[in-house]
C-alpha atoms as a PDB file:
ATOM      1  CA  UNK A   1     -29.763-120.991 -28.101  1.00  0.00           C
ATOM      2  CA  UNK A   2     -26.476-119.963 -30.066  1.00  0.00           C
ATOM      3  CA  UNK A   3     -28.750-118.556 -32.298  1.00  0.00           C
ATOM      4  CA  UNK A   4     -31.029-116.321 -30.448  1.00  0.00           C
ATOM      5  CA  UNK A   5     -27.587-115.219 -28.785  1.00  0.00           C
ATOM      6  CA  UNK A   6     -26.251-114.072 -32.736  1.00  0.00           C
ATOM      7  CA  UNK A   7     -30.349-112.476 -33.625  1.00  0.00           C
ATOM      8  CA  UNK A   8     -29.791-110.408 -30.753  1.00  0.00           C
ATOM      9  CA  UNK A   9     -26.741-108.966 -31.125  1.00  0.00           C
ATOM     10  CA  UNK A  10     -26.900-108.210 -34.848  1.00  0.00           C
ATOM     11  CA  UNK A  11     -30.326-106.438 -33.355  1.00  0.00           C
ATOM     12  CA  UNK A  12     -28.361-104.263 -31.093  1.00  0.00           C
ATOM     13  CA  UNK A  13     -25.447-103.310 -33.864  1.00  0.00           C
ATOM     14  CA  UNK A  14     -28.036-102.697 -36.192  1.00  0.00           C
ATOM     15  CA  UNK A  15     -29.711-100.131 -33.685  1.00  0.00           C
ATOM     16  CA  UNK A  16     -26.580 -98.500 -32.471  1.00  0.00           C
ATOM     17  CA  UNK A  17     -25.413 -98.038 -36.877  1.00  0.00           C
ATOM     18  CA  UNK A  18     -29.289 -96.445 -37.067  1.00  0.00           C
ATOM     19  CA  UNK A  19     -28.719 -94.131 -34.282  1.00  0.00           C
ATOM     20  CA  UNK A  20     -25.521 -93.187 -35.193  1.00  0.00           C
ATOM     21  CA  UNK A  21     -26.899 -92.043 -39.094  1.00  0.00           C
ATOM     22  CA  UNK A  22     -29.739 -90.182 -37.163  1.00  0.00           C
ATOM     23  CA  UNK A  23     -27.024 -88.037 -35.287  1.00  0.00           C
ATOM     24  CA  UNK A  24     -24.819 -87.647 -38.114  1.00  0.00           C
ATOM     25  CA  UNK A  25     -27.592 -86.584 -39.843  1.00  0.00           C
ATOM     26  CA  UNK A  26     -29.077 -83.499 -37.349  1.00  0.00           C
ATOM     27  CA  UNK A  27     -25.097 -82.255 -36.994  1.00  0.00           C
ATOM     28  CA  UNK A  28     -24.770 -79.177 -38.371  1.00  0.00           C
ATOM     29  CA  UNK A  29     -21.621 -78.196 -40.421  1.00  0.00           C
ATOM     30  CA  UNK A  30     -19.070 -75.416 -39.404  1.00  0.00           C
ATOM     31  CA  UNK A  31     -20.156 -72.902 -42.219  1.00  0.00           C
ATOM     32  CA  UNK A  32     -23.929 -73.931 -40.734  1.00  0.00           C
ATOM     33  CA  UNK A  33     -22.756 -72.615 -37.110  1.00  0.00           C
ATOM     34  CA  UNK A  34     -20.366 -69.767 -38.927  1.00  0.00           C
ATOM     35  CA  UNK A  35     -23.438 -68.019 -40.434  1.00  0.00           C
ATOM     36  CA  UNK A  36     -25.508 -68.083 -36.877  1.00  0.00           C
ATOM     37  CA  UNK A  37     -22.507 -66.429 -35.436  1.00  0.00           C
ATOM     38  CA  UNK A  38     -22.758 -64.264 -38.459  1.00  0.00           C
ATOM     39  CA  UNK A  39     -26.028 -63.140 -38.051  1.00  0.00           C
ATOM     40  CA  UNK A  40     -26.167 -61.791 -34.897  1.00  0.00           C
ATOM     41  CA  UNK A  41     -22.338 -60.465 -35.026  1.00  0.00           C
ATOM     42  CA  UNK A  42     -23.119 -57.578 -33.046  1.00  0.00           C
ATOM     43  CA  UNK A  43     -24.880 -59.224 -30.439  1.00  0.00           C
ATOM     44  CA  UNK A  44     -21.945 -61.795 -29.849  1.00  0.00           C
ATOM     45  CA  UNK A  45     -19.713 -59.133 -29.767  1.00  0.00           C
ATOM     46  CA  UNK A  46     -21.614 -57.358 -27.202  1.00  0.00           C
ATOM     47  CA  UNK A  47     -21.815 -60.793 -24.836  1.00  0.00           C
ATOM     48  CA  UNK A  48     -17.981 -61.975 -25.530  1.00  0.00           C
ATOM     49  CA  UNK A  49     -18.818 -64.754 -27.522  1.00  0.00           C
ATOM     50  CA  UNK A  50     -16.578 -65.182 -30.018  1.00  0.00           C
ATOM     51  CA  UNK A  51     -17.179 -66.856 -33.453  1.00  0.00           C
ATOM     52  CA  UNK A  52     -14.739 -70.036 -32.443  1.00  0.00           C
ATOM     53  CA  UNK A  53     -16.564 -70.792 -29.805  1.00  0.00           C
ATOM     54  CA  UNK A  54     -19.532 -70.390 -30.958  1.00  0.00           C
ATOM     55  CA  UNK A  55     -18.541 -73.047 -34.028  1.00  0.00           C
ATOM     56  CA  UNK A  56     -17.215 -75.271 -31.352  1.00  0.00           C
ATOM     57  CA  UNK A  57     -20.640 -75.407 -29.206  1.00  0.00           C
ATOM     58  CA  UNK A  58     -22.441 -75.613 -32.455  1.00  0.00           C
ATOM     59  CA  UNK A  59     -21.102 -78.359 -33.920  1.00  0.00           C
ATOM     60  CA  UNK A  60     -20.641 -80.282 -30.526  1.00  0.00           C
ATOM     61  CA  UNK A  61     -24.441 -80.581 -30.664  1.00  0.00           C
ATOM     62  CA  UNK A  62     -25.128 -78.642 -27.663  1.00  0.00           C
ATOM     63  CA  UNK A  63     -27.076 -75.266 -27.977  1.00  0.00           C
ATOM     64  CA  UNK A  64     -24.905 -72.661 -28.437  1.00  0.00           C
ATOM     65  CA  UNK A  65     -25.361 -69.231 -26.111  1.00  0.00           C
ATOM     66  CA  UNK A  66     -28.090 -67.545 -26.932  1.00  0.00           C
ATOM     67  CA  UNK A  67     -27.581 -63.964 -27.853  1.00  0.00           C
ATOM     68  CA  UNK A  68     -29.540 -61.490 -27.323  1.00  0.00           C
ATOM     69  CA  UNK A  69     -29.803 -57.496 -29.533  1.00  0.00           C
ATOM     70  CA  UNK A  70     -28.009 -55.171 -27.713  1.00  0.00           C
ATOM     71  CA  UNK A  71     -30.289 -52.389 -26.669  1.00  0.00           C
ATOM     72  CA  UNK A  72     -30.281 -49.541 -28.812  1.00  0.00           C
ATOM     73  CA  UNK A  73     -28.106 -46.332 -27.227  1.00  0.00           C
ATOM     74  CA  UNK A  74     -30.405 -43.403 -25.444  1.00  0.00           C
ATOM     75  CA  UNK A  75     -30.580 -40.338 -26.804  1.00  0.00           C
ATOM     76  CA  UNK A  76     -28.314 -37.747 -24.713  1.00  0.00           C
ATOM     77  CA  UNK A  77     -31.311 -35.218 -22.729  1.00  0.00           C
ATOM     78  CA  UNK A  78     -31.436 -32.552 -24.347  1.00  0.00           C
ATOM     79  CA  UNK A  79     -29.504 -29.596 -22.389  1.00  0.00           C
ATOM     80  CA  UNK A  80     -32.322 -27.506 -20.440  1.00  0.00           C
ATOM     81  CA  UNK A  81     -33.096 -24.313 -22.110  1.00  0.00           C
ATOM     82  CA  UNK A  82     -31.159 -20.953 -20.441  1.00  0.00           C
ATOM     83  CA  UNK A  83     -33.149 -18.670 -18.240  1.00  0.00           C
ATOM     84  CA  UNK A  84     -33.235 -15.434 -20.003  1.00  0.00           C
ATOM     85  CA  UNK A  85     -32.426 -13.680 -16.775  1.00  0.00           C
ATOM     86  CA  UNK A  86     -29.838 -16.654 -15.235  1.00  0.00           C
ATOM     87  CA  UNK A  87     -26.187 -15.609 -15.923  1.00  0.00           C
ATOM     88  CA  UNK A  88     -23.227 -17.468 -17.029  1.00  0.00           C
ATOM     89  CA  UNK A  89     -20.475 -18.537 -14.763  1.00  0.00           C
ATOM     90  CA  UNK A  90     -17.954 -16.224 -16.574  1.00  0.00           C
ATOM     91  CA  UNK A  91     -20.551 -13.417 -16.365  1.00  0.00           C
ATOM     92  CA  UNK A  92     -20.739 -13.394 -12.739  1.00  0.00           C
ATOM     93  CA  UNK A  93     -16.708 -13.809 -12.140  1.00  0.00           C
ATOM     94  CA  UNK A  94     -16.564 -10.622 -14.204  1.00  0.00           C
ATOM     95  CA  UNK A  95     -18.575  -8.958 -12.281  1.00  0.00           C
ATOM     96  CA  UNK A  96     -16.442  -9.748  -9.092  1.00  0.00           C
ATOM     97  CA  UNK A  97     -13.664  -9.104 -10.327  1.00  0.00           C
ATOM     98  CA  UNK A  98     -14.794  -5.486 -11.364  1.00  0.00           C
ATOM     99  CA  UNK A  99     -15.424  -4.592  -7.989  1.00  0.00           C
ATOM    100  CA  UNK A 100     -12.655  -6.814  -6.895  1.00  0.00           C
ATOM    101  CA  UNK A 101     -11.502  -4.606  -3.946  1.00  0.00           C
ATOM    102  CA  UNK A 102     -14.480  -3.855  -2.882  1.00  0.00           C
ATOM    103  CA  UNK A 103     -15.649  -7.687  -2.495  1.00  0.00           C
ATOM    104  CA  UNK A 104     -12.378  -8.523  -0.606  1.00  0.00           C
ATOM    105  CA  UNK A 105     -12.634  -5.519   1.662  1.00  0.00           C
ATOM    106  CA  UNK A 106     -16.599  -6.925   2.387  1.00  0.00           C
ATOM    107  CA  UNK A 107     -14.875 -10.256   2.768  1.00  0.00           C
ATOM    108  CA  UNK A 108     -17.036 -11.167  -0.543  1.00  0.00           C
ATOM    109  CA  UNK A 109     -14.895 -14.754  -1.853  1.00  0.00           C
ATOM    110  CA  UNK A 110     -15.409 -14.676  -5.816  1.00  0.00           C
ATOM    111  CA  UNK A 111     -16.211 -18.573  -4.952  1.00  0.00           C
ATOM    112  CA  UNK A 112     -19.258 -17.448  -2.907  1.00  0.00           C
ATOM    113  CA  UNK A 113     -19.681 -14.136  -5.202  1.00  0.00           C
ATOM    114  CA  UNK A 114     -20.727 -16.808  -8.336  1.00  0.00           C
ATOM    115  CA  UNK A 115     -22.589 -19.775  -6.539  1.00  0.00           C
ATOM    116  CA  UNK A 116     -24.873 -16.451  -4.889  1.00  0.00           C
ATOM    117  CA  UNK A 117     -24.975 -14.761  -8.568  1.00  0.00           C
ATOM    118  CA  UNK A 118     -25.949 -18.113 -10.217  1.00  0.00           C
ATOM    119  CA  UNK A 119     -28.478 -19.001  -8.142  1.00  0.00           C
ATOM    120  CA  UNK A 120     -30.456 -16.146  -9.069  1.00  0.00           C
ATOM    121  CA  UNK A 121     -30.128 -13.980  -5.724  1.00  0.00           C
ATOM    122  CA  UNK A 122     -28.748 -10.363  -5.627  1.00  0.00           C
ATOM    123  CA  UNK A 123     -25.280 -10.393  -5.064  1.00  0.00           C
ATOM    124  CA  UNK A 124     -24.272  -7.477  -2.183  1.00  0.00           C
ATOM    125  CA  UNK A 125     -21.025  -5.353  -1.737  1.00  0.00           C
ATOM    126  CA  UNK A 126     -20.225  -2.528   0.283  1.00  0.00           C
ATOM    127  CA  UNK A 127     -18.353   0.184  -0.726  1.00  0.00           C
ATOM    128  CA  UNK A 128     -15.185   0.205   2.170  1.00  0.00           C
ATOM    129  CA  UNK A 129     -15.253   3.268   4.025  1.00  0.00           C
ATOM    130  CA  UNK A 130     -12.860   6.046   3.294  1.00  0.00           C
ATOM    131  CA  UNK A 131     -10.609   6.887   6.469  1.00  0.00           C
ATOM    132  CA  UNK A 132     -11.010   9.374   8.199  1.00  0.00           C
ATOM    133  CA  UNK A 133      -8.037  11.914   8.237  1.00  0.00           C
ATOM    134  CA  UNK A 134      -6.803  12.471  11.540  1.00  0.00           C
ATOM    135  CA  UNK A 135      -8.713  15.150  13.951  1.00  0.00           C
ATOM    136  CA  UNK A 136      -5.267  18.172  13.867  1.00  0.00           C
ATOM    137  CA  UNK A 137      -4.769  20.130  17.323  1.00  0.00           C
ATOM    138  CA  UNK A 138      -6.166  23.543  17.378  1.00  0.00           C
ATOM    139  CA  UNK A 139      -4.023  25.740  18.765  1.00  0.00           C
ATOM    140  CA  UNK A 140      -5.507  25.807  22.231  1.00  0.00           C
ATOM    141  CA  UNK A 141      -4.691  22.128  22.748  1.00  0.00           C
ATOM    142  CA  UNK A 142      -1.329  21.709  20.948  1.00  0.00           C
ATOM    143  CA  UNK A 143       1.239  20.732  23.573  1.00  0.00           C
ATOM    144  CA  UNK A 144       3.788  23.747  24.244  1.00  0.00           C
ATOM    145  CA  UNK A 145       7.013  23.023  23.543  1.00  0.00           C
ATOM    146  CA  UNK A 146       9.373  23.038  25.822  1.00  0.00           C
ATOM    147  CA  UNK A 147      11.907  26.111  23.821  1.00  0.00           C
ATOM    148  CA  UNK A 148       8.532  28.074  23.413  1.00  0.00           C
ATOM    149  CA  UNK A 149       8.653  31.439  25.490  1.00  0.00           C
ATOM    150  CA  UNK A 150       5.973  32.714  27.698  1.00  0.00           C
ATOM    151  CA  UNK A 151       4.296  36.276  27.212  1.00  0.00           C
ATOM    152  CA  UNK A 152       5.767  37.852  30.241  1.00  0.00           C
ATOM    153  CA  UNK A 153       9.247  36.582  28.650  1.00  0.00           C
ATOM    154  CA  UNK A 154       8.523  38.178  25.913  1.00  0.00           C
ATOM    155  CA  UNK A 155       6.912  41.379  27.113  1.00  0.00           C
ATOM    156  CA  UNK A 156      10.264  41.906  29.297  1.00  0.00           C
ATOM    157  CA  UNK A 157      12.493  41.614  25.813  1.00  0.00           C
ATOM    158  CA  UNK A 158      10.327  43.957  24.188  1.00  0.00           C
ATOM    159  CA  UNK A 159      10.385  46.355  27.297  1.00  0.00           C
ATOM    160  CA  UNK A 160      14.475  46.106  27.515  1.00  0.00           C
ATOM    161  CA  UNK A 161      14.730  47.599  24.090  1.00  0.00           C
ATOM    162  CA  UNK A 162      11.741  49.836  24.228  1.00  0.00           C
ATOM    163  CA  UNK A 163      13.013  52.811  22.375  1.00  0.00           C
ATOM    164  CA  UNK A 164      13.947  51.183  20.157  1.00  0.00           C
ATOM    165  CA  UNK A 165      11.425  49.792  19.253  1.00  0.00           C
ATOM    166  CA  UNK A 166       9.073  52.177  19.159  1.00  0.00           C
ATOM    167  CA  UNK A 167      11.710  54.365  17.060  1.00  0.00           C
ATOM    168  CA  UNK A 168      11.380  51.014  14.323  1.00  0.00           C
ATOM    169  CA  UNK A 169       7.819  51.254  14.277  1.00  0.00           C
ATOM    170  CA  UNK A 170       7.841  47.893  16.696  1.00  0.00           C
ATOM    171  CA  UNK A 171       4.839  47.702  19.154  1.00  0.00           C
ATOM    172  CA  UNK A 172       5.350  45.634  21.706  1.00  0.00           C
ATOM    173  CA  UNK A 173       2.082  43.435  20.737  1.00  0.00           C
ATOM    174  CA  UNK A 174       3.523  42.735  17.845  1.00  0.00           C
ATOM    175  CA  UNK A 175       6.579  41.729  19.441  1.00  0.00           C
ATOM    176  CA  UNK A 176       4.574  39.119  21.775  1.00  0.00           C
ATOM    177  CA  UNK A 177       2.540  37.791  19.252  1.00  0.00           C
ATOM    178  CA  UNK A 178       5.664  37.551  16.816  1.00  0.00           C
ATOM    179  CA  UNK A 179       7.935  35.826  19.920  1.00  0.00           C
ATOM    180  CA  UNK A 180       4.674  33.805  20.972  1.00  0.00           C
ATOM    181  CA  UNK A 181       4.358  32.092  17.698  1.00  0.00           C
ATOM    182  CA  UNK A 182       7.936  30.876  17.679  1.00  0.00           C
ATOM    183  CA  UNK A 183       9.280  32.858  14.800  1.00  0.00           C
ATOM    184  CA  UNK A 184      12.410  34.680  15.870  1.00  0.00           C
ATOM    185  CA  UNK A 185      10.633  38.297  16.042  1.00  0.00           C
ATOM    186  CA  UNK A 186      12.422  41.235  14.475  1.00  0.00           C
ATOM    187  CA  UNK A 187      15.570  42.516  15.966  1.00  0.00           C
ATOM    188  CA  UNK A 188      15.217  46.069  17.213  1.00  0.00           C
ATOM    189  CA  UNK A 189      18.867  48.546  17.078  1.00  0.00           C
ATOM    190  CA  UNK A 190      19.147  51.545  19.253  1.00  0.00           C
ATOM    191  CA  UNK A 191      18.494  54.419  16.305  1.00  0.00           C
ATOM    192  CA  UNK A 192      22.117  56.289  16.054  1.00  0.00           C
ATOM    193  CA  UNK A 193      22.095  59.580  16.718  1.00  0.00           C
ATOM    194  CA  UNK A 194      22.171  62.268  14.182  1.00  0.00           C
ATOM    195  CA  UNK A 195      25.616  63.881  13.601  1.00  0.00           C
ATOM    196  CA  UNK A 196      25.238  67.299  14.211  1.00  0.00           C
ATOM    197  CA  UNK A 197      25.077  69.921  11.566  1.00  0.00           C
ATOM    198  CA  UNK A 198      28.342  71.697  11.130  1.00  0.00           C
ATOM    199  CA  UNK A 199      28.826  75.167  11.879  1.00  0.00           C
ATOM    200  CA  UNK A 200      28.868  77.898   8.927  1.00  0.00           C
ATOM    201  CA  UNK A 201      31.140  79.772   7.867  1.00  0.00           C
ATOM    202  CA  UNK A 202      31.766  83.262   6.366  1.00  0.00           C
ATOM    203  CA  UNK A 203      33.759  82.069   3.646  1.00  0.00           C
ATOM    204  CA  UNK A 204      32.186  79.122   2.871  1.00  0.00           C
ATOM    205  CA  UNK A 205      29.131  79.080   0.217  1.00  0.00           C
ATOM    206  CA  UNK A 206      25.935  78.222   1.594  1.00  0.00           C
ATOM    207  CA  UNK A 207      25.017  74.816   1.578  1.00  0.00           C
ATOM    208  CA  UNK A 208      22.546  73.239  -0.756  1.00  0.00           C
ATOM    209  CA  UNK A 209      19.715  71.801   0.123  1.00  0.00           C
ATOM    210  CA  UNK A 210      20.207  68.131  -0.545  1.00  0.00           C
ATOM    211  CA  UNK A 211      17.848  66.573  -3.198  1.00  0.00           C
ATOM    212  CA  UNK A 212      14.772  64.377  -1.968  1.00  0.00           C
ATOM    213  CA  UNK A 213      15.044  60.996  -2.385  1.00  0.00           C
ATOM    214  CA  UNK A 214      12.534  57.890  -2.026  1.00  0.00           C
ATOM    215  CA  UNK A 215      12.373  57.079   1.812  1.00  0.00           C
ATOM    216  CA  UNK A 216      14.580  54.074   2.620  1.00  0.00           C
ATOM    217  CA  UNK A 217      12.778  50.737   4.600  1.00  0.00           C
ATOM    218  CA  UNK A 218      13.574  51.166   8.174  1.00  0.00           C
ATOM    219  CA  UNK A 219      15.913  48.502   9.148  1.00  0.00           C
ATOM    220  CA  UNK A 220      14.984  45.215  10.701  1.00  0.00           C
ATOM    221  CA  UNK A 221      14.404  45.667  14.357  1.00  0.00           C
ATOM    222  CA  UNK A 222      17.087  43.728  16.420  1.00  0.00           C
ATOM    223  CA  UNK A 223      17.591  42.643  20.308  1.00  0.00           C
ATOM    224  CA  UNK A 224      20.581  44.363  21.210  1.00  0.00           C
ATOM    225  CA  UNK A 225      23.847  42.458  22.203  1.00  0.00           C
ATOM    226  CA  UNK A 226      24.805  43.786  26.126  1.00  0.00           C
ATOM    227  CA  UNK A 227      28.596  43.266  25.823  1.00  0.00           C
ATOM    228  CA  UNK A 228      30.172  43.282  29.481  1.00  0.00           C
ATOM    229  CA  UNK A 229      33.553  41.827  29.241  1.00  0.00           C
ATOM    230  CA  UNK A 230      36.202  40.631  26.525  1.00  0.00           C
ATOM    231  CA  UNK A 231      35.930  39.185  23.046  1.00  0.00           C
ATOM    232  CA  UNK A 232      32.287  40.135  23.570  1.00  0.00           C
ATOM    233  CA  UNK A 233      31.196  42.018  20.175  1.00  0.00           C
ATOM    234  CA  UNK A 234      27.559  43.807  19.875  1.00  0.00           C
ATOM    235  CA  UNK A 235      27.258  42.515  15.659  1.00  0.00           C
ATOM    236  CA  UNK A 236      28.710  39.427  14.183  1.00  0.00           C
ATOM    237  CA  UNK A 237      30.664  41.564  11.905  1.00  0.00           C
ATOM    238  CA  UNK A 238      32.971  42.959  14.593  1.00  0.00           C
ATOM    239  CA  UNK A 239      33.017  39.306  16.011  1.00  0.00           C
ATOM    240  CA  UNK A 240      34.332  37.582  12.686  1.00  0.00           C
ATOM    241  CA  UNK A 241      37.129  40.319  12.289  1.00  0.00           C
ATOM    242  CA  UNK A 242      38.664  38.719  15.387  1.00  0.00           C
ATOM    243  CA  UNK A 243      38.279  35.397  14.541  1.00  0.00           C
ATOM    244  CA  UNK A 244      37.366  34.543  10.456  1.00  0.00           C
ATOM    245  CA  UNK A 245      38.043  31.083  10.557  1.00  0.00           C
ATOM    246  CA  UNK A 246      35.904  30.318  13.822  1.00  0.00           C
ATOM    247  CA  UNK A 247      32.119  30.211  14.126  1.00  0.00           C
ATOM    248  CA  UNK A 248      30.369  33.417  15.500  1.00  0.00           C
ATOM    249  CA  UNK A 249      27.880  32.232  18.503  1.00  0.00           C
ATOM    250  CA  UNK A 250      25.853  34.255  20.579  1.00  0.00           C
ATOM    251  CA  UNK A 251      26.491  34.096  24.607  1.00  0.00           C
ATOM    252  CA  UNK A 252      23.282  33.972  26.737  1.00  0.00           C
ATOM    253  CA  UNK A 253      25.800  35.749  29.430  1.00  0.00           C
ATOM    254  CA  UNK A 254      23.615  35.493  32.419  1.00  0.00           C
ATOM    255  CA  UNK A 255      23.240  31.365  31.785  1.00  0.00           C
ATOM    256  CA  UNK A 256      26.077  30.625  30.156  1.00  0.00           C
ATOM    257  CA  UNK A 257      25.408  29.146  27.000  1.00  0.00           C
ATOM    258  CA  UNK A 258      25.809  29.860  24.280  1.00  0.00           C
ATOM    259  CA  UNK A 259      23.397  28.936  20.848  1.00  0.00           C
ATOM    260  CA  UNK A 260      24.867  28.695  17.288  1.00  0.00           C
ATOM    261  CA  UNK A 261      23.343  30.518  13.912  1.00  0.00           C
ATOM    262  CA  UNK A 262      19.874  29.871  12.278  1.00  0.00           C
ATOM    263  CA  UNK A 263      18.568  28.693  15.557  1.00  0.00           C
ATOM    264  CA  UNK A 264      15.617  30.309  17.717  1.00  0.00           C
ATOM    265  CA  UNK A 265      17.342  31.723  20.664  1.00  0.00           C
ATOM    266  CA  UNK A 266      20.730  32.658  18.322  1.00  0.00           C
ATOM    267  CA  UNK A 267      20.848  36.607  19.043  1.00  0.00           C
ATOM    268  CA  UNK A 268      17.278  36.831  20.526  1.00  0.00           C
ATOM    269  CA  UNK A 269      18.042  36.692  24.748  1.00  0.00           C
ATOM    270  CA  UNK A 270      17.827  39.756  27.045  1.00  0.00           C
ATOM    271  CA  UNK A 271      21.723  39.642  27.848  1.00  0.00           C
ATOM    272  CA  UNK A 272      24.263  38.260  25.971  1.00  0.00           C
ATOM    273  CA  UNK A 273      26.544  39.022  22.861  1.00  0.00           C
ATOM    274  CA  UNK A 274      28.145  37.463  19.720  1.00  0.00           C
ATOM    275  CA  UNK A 275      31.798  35.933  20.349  1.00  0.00           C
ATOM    276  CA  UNK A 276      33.974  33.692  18.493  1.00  0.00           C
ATOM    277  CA  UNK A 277      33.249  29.899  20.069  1.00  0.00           C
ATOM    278  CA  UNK A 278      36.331  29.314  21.287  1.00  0.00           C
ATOM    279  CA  UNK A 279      36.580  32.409  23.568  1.00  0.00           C
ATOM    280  CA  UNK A 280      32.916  31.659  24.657  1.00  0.00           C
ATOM    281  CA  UNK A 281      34.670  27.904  25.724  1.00  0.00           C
ATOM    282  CA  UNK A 282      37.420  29.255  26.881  1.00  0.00           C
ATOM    283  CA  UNK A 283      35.407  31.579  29.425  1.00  0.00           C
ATOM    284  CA  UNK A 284      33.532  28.675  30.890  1.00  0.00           C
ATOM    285  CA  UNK A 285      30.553  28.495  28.328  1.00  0.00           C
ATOM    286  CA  UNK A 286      28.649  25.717  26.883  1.00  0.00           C
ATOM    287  CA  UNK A 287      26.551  25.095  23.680  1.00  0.00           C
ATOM    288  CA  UNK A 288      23.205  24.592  24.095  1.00  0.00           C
ATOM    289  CA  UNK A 289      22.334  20.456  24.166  1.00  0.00           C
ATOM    290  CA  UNK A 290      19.326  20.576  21.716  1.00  0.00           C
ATOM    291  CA  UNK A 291      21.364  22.682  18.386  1.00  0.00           C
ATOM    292  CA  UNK A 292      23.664  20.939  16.266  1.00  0.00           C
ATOM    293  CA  UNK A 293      26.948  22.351  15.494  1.00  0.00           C
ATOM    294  CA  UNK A 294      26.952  23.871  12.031  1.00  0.00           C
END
């Protein structure tokens, strides 16, 4: 019995020492599993296996992970080939921008401008529109001012000086149109007599005929001043010898105002006459509201 027991032990150490040399046998060695890592390096690489452990699963006898060839890279597509008649991006930006005021006038965005050009479809602008200058008054519908003077105003200033006037050459058309159109019209002066020719004598040679000479322009035609009272003068001249350091105005006498120089009514009313302005206040006048003091 004891010895059955020992034959069947010794049977199952001898089996477990043969199985043991059988698995030492099959085991690979590190440099073994070190060259399979080896030869597919790239592979491993591309799966995260490293070469450690790789040598580790090797050589613990189970099958290491299997690797597999990483797939070889695409070619890039080739880019497609350029219409002949397609244009460029920057192509069709230039072109906006060379009619750049035109396009923003249209409301033409140089966004929409190059997705419209690009795609192949005419692109549109319209010119903008040049303004229009604005329609002028004739002269039948200008307002009338309010200094303006009527033609029967006119007609009467022309008729208070008619002589003259018509000794100046001044017809009283003229006149009106002249007054009408706002210009001061040309002041008319009563023509001076001519002093008369003295008397001869016997002792005295006879006179000789004076010598011709070139015809002198007829003076500018003037509305005569109507002086009536004191300090009233019919030329400024005769006004500024009373007064040189005060200004000359002219005295509308029947109104009461009076108008300073280089202004439309200044010397041009039916009545009135030049004074110095401080006699014209001092009689009761005033200057007129719409002439600035000079």
């Amino acid at each position: 019995m004891r010895r059955q027991i020992a034959v069947a032990i010794c049977s199952m150490a001898f089996g477990l020492m043969t199985l043991s040399l059988h698995a030492i046998a099959q085991q690979k060695t590190a440099k073994t599993c070190q060259e399979e890592w080896r030869a597919n390096k790239a592979a491993n690489k591309a799966n995260g296996v490293t070469e450690k452990a790789y040598v580790a699963q090797c050589r613990g006898g189970g099958a290491p992970a299997q690797t597999t060839a990483v797939p070889a890279v695409k070619p890039a597509p080739a880019a497609a080939p350029k219409s002949e008649g397609q244009k460029t991006a920057k192509d069709c930006r230039e072109e906006w921008n060379a009619n750049k005021a035109t396009n923003q006038a249209s409301g033409v965005t140089e966004k929409a401008y190059v997705v419209q050009c690009r795609g192949g479809a005419p692109t549109q602008t319209t010119a903008v529109p040049a303004a229009q200058p604005a329609p002028t008054l004739s002269p039948a519908t200008a307002p009338k001012s309010t200094d303006q003077k009527t033609t029967r105003d006119c007609r009467d200033e022309w008729l208070a000086n008619k002589a003259a006037n018509q000794a100046n050459g001044v017809t009283e058309k003229a006149y009106v149109a002249q007054c009408r159109g706002g210009a001061a019209p040309a002041q008319t002066t009563a023509a001076p007599p001519p002093p008369p020719a003295p008397a001869p004598t016997a002792s005295a040679p006879p006179a000789r005929p004076a010598p011709a000479s070139a015809p002198t322009a007829a003076p500018a035609p003037t509305v005569s001043a109507n002086p009536v009272g004191a300090n009233e003068f019919s030329t400024v001249a005769q006004a500024k010898a009373r007064c040189p350091a005060d200004t000359i105005v002219w005295a509308n006498l029947p109104s009461k105002i009076y108008h300073f120089s280089d202004t439309r009514y200044y010397g041009n009313t039916k009545h009135g006459a030049y004074m110095c302005e401080r006699d014209a206040a001092a009689a009761g006048m005033r200057a007129a509201k719409n002439e600035t003091h000079p």
